[in-house]
N, C-alpha and C. Protein backbone atom coordinates (compact mmCIF):
# COMPACT_ATOMS: atom_id res chain seq x y z
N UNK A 1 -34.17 -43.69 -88.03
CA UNK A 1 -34.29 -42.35 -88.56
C UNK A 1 -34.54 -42.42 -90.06
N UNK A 2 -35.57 -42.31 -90.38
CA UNK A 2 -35.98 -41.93 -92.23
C UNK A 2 -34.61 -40.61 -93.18
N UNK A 3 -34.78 -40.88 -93.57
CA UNK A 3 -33.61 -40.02 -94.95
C UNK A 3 -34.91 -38.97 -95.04
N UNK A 4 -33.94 -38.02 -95.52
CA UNK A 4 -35.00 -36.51 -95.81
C UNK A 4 -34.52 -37.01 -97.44
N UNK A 5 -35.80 -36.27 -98.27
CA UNK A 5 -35.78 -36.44 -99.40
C UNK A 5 -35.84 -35.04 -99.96
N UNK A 6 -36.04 -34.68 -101.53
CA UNK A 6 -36.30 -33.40 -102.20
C UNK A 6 -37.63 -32.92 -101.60
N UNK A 7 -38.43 -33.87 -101.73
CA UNK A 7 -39.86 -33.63 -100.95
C UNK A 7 -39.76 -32.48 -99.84
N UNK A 8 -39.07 -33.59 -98.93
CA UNK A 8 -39.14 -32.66 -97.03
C UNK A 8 -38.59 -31.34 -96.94
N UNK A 9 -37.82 -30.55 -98.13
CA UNK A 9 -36.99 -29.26 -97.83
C UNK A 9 -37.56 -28.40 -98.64
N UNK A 10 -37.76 -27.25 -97.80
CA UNK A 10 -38.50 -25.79 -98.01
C UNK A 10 -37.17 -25.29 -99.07
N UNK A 11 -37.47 -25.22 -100.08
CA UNK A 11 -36.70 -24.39 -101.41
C UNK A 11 -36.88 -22.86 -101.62
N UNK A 12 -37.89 -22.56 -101.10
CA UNK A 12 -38.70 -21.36 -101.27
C UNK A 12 -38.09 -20.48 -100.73
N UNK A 13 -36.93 -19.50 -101.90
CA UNK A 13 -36.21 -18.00 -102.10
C UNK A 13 -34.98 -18.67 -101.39
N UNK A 14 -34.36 -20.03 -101.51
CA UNK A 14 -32.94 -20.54 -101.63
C UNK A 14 -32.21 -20.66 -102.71
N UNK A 15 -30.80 -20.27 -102.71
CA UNK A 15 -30.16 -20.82 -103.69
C UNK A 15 -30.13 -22.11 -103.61
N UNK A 16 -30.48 -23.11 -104.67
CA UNK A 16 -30.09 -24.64 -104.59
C UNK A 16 -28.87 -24.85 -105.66
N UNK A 17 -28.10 -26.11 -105.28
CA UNK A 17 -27.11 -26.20 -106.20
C UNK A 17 -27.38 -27.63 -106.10
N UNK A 18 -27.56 -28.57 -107.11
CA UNK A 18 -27.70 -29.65 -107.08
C UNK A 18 -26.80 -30.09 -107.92
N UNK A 19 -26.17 -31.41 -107.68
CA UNK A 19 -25.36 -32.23 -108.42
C UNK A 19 -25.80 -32.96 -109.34
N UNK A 20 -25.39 -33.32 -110.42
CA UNK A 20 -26.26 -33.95 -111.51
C UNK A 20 -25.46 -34.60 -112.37
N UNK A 21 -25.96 -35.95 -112.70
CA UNK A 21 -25.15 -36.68 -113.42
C UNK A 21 -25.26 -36.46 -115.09
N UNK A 22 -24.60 -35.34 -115.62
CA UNK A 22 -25.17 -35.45 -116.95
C UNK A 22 -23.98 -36.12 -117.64
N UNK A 23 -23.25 -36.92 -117.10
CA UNK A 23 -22.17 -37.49 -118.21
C UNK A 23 -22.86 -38.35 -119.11
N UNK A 24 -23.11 -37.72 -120.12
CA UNK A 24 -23.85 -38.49 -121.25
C UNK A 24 -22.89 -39.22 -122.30
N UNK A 25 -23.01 -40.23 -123.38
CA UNK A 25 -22.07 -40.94 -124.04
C UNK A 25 -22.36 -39.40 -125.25
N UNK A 26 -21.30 -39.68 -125.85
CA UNK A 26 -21.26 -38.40 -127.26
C UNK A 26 -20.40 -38.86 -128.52
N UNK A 27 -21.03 -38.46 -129.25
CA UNK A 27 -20.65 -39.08 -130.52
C UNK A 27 -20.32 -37.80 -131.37
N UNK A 28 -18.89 -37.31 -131.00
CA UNK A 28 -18.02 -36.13 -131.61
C UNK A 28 -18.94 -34.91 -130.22
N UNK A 29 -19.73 -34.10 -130.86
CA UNK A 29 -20.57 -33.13 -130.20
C UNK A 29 -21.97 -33.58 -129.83
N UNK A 30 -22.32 -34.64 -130.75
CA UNK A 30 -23.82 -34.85 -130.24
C UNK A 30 -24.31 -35.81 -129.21
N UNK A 31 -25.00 -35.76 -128.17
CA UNK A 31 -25.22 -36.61 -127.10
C UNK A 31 -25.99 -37.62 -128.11
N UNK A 32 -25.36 -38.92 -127.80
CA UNK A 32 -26.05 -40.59 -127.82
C UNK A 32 -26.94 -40.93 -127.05
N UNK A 33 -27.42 -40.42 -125.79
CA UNK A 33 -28.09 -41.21 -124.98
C UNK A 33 -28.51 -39.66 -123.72
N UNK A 34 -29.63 -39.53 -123.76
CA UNK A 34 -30.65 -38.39 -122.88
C UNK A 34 -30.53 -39.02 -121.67
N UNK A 35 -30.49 -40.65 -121.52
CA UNK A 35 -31.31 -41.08 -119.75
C UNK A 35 -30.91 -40.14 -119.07
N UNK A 36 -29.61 -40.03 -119.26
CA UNK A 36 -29.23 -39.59 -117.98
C UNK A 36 -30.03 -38.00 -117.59
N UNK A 37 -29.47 -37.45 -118.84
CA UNK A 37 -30.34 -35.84 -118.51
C UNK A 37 -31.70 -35.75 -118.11
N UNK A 38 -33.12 -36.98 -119.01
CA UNK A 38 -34.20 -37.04 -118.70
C UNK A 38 -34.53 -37.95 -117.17
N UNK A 39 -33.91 -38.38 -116.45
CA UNK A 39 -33.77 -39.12 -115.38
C UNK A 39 -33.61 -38.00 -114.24
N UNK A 40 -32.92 -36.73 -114.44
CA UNK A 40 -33.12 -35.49 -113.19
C UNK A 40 -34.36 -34.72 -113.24
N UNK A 41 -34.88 -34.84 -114.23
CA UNK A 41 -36.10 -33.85 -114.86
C UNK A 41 -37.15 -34.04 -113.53
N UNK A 42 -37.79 -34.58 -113.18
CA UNK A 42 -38.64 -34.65 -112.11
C UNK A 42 -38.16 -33.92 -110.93
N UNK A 43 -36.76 -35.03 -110.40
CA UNK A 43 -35.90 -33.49 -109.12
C UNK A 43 -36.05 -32.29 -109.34
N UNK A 44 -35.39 -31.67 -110.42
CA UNK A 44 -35.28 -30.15 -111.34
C UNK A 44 -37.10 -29.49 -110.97
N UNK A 45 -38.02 -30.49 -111.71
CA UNK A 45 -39.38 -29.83 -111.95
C UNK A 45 -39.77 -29.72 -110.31
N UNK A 46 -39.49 -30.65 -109.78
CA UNK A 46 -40.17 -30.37 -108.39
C UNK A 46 -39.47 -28.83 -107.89
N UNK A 47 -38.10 -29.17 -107.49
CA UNK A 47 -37.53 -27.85 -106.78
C UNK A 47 -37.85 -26.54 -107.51
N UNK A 48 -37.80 -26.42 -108.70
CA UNK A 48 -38.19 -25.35 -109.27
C UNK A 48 -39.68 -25.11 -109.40
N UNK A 49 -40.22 -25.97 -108.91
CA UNK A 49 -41.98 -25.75 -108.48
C UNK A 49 -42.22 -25.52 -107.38
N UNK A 50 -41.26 -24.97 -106.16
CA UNK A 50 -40.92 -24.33 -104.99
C UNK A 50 -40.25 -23.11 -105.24
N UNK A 51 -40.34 -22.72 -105.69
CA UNK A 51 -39.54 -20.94 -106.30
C UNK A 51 -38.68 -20.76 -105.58
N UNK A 52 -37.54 -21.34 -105.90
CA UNK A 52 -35.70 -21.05 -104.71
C UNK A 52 -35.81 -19.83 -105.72
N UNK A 53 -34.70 -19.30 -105.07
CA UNK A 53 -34.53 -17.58 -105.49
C UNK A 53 -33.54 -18.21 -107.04
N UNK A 54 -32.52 -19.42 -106.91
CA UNK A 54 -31.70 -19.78 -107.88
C UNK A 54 -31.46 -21.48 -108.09
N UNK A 55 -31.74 -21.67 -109.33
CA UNK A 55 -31.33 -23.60 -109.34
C UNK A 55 -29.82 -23.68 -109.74
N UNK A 56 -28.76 -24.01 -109.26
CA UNK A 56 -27.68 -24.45 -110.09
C UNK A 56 -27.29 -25.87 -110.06
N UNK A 57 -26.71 -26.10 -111.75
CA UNK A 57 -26.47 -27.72 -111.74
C UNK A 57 -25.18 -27.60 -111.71
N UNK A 58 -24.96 -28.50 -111.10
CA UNK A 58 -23.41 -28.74 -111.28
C UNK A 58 -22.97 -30.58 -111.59
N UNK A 59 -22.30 -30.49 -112.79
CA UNK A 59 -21.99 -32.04 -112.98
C UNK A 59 -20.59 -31.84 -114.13
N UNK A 60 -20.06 -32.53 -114.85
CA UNK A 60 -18.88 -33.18 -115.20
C UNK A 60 -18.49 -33.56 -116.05
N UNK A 61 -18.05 -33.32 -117.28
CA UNK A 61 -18.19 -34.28 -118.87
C UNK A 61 -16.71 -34.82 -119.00
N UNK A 62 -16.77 -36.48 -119.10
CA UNK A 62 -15.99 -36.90 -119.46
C UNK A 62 -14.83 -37.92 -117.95
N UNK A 63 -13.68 -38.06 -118.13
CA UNK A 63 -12.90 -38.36 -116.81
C UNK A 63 -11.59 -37.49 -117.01
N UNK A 64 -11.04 -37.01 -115.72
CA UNK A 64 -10.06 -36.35 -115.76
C UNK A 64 -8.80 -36.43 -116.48
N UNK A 65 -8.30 -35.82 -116.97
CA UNK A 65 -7.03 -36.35 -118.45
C UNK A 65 -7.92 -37.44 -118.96
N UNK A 66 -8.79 -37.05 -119.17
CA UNK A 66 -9.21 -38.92 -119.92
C UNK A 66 -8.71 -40.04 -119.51
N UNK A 67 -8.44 -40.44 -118.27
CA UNK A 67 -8.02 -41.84 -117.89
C UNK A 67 -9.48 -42.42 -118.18
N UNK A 68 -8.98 -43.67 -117.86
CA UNK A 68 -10.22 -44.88 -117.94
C UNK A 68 -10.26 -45.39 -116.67
């Protein structure tokens, strides 16, 4: 059985909620390092080049209480 990808799913007038890794490194307020944010950009551009009715990201800054 093949994996369905972003490709294979009709977006068109869905809400999507996608997960996204933006835990970026930060230096006080300013992000150190984009990969991560510029690394979803293609997912994002595709689905939103299917007109869902809504895109939401959902992702995470940091670790919980700050453990390590």
């Amino acid at each position: 059985m093949d994996k369905l990808t972003v490709r294979d799913v009709d977006f068109r007038g869905k809400r999507v909620l996608v997960r996204v890794d933006f835990n970026v490194p930060l230096d006080g307020e300013t992000i150190t390092d984009t990969t991560r944010i510029r690394a979803a950009f293609p997912t994002l551009r595709h689905i939103l080049s299917c007109k869902p009715q809504a895109l939401i990201l959902m992702s995470h800054l940091g670790r919980p209480n700050g453990e390590r």
